[in-house]
N, C-alpha and C. Protein backbone atom coordinates (compact mmCIF):
# COMPACT_ATOMS: atom_id res chain seq x y z
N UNK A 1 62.32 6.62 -129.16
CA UNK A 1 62.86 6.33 -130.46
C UNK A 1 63.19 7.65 -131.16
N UNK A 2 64.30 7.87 -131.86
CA UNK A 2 64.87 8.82 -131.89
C UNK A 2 64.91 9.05 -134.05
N UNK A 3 64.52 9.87 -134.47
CA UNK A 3 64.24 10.05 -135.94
C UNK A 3 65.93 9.99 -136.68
N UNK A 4 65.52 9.27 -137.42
CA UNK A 4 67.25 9.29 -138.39
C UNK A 4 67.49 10.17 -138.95
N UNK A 5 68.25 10.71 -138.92
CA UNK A 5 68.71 11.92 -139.78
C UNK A 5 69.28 11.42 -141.39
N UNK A 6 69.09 12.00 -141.99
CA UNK A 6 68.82 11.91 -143.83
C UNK A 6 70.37 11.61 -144.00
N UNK A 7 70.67 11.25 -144.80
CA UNK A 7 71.88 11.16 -145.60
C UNK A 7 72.57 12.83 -145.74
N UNK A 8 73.77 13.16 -146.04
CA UNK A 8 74.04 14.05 -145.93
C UNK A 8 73.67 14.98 -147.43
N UNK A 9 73.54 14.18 -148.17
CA UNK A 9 73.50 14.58 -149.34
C UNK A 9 72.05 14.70 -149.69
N UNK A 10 70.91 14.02 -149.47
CA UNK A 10 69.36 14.32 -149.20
C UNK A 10 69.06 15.67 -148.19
N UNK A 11 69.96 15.16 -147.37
CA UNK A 11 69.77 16.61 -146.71
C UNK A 11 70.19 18.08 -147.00
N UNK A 12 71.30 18.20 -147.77
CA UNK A 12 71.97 19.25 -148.21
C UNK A 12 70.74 19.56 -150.13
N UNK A 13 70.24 18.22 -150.54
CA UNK A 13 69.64 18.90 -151.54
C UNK A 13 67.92 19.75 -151.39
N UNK A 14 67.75 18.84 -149.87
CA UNK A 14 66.22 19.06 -149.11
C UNK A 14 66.62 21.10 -148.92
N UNK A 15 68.00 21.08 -148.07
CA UNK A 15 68.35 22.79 -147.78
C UNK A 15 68.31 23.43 -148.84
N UNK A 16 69.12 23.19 -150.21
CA UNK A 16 68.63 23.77 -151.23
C UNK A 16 67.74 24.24 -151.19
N UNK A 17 66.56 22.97 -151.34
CA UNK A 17 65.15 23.20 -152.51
C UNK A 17 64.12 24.68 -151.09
N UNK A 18 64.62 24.07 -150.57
CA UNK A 18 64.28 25.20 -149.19
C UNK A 18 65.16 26.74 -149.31
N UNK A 19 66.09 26.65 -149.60
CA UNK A 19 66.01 28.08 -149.56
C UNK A 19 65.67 28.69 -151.19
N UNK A 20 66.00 27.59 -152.11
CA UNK A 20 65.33 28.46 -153.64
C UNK A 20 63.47 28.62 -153.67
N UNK A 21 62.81 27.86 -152.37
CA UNK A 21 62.15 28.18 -152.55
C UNK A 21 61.32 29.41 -151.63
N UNK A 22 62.00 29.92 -150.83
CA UNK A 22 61.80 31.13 -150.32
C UNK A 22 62.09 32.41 -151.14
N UNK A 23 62.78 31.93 -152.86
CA UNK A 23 63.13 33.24 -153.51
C UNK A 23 61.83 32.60 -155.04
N UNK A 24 61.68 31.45 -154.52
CA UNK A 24 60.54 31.11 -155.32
C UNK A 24 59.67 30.20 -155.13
N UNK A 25 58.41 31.09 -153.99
CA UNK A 25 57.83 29.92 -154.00
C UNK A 25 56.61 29.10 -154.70
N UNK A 26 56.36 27.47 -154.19
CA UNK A 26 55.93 26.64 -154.89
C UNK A 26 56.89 25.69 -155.53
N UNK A 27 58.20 26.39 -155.99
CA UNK A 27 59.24 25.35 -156.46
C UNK A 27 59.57 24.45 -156.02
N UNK A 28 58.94 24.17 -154.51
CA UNK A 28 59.70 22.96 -153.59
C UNK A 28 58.65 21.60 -154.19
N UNK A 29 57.63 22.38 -154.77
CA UNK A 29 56.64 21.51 -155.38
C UNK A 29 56.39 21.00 -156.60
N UNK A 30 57.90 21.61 -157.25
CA UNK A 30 57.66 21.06 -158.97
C UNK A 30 58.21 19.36 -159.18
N UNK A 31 57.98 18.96 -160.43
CA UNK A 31 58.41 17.86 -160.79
C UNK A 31 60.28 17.83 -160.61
N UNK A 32 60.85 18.85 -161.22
CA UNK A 32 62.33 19.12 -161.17
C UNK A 32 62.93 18.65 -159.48
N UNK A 33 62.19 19.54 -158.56
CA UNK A 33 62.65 19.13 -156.87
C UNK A 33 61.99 17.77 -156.82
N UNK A 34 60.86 17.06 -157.20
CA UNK A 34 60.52 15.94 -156.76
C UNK A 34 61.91 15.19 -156.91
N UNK A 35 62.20 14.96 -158.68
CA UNK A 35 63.24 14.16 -159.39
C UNK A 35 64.54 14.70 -158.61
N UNK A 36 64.74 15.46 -158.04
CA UNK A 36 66.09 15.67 -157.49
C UNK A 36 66.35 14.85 -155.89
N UNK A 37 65.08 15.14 -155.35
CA UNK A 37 64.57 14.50 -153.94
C UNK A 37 65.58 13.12 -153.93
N UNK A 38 64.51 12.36 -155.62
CA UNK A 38 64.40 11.04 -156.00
C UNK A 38 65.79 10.36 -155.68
N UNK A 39 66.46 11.44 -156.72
CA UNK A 39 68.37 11.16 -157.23
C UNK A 39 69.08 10.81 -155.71
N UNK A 40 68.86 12.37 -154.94
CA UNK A 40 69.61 12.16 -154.17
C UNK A 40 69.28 11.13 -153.33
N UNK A 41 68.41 10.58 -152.53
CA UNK A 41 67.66 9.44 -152.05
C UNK A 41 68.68 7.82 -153.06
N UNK A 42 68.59 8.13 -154.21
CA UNK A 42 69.09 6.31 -154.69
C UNK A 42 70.58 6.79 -154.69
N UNK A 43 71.18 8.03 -154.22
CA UNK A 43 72.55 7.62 -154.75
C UNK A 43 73.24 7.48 -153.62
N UNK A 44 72.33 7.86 -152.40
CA UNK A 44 72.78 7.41 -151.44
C UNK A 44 72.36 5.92 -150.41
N UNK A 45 71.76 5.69 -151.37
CA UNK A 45 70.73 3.81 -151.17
C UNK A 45 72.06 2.97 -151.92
N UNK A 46 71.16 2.12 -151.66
CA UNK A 46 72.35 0.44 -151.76
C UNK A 46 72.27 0.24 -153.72
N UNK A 47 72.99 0.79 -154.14
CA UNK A 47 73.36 0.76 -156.14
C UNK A 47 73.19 -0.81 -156.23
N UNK A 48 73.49 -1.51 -155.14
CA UNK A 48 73.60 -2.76 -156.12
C UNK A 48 71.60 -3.84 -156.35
N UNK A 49 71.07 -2.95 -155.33
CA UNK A 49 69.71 -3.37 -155.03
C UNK A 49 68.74 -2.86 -156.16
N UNK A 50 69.46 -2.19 -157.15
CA UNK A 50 68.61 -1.74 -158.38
C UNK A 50 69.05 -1.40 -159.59
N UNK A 51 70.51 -1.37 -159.85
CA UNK A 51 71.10 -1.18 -161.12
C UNK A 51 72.22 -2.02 -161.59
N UNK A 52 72.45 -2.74 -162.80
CA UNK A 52 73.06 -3.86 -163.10
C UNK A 52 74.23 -3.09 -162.55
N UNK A 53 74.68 -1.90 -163.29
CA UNK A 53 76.01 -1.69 -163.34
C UNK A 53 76.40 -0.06 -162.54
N UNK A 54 76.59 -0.23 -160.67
CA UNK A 54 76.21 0.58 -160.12
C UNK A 54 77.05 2.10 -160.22
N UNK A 55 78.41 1.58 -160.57
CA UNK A 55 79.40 2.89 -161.17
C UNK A 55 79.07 3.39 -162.06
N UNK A 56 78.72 3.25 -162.96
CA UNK A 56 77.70 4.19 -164.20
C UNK A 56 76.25 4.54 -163.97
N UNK A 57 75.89 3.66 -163.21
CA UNK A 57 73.92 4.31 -163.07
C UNK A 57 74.41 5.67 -161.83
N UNK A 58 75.48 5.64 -160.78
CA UNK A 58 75.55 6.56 -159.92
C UNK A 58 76.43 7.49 -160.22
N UNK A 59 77.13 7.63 -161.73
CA UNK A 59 77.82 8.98 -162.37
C UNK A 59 76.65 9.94 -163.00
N UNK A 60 75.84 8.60 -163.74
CA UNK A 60 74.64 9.56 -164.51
C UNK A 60 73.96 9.58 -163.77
N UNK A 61 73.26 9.54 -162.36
CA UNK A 61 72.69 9.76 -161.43
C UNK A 61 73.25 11.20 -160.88
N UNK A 62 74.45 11.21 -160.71
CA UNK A 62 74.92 12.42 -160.06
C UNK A 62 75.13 13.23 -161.05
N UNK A 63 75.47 13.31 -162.46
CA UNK A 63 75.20 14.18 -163.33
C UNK A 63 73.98 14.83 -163.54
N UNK A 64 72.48 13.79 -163.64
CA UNK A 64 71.61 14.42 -163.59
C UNK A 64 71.12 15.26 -162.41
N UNK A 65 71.14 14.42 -161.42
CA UNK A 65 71.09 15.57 -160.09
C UNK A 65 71.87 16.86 -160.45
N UNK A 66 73.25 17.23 -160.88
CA UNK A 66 73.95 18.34 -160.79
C UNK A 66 73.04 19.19 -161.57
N UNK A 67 72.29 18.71 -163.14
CA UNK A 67 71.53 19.33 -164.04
C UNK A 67 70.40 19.58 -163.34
N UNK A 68 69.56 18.99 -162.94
CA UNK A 68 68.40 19.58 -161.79
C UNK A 68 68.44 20.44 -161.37
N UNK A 69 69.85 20.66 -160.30
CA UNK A 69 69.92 21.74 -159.77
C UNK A 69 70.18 23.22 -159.93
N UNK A 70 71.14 22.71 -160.86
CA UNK A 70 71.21 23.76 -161.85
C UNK A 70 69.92 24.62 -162.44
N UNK A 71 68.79 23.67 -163.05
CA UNK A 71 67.87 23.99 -163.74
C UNK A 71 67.02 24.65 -162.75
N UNK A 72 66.83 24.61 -161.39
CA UNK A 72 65.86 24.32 -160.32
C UNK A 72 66.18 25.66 -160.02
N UNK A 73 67.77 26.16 -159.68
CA UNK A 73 68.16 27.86 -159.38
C UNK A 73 68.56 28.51 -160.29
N UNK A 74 68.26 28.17 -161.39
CA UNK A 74 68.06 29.64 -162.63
C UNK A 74 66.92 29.63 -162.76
N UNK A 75 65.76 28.67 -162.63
CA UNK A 75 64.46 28.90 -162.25
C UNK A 75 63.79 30.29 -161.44
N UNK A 76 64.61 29.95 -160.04
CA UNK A 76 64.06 31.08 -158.98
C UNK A 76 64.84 32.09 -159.25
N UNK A 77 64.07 33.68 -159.15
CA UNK A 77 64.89 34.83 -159.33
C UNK A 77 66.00 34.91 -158.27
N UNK A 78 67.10 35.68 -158.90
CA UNK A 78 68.13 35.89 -158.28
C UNK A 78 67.71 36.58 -156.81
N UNK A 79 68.84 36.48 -155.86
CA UNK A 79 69.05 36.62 -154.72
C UNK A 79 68.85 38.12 -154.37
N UNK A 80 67.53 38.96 -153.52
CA UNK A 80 67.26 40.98 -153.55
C UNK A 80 68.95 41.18 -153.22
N UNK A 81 70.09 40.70 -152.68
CA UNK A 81 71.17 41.26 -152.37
C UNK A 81 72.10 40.34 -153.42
N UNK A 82 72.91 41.93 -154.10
CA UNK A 82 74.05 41.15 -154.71
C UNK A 82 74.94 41.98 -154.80
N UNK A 83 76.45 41.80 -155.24
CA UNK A 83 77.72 42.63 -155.02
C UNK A 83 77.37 44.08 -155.02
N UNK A 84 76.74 44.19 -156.34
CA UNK A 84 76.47 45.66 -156.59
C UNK A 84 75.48 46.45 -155.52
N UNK A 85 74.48 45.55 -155.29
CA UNK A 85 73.53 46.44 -154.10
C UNK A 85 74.33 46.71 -153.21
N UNK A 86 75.48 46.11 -152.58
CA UNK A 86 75.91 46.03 -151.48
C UNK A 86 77.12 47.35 -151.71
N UNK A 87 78.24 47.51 -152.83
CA UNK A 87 78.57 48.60 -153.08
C UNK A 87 77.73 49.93 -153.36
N UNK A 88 76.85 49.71 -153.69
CA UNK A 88 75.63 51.18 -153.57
C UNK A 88 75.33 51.64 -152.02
N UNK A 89 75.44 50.62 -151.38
CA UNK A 89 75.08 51.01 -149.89
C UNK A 89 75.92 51.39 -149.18
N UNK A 90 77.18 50.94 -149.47
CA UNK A 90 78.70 51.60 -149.07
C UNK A 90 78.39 52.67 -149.14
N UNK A 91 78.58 53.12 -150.83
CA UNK A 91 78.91 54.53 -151.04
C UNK A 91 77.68 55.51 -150.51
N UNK A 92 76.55 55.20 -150.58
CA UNK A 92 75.58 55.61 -149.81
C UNK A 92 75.62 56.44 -148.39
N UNK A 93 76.29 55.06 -147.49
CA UNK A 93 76.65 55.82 -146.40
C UNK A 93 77.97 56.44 -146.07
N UNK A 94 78.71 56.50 -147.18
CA UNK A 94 79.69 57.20 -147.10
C UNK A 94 79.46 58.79 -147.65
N UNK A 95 78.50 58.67 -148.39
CA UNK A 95 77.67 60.06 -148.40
C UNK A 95 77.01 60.83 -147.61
N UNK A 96 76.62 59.84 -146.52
CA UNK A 96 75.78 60.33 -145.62
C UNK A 96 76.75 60.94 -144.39
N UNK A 97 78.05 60.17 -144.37
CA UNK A 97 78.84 60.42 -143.40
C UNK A 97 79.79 61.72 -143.83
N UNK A 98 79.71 62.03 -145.01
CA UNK A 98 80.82 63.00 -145.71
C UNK A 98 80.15 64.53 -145.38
């Protein structure tokens, strides 16, 4: 018996919460990643098995998910590499080579 693979969209928010939480961890453990888990999980479940009116519960469903995530990676500190480190290291070794 062979394990199902997640929805694409559970799975892409599971990769997220996994790599913000290698720049912060414990975050994979807050309430914010639980509730995002949650979102993505019902918006890719059957809308009509729990909300009267499934085109509006799955806009504000996916709105709030977008706000989660949002909230979830300004949470964790920014990324040790960014444009500027990466131009310092240029010129760096272009110093070294000169």
């Amino acid at each position: 018996m062979t394990a199902r693979r997640p929805p694409p969209l559970v799975a892409a928010v599971k990769r997220d919460i996994a790599a913000l939480a290698k720049r912060s961890p414990g975050i994979e453990k807050s309430s914010e990643a639980a509730l995002a888990l949650l979102l993505a999980e019902r918006l890719v479940g059957d809308p009509l098995a729990e909300f009267p009116d499934p085109l509006s519960a799955r806009v504000s469903a996916s709105r709030a998910l977008a706000e989660i995530m949002a909230t979830l990676r300004a949470t964790a500190p920014a990324e040790a590499s960014d444009r500027l480190d990466e131009l310092t290291a240029r010129r760096e070794a272009r110093r070294v080579t000169a």
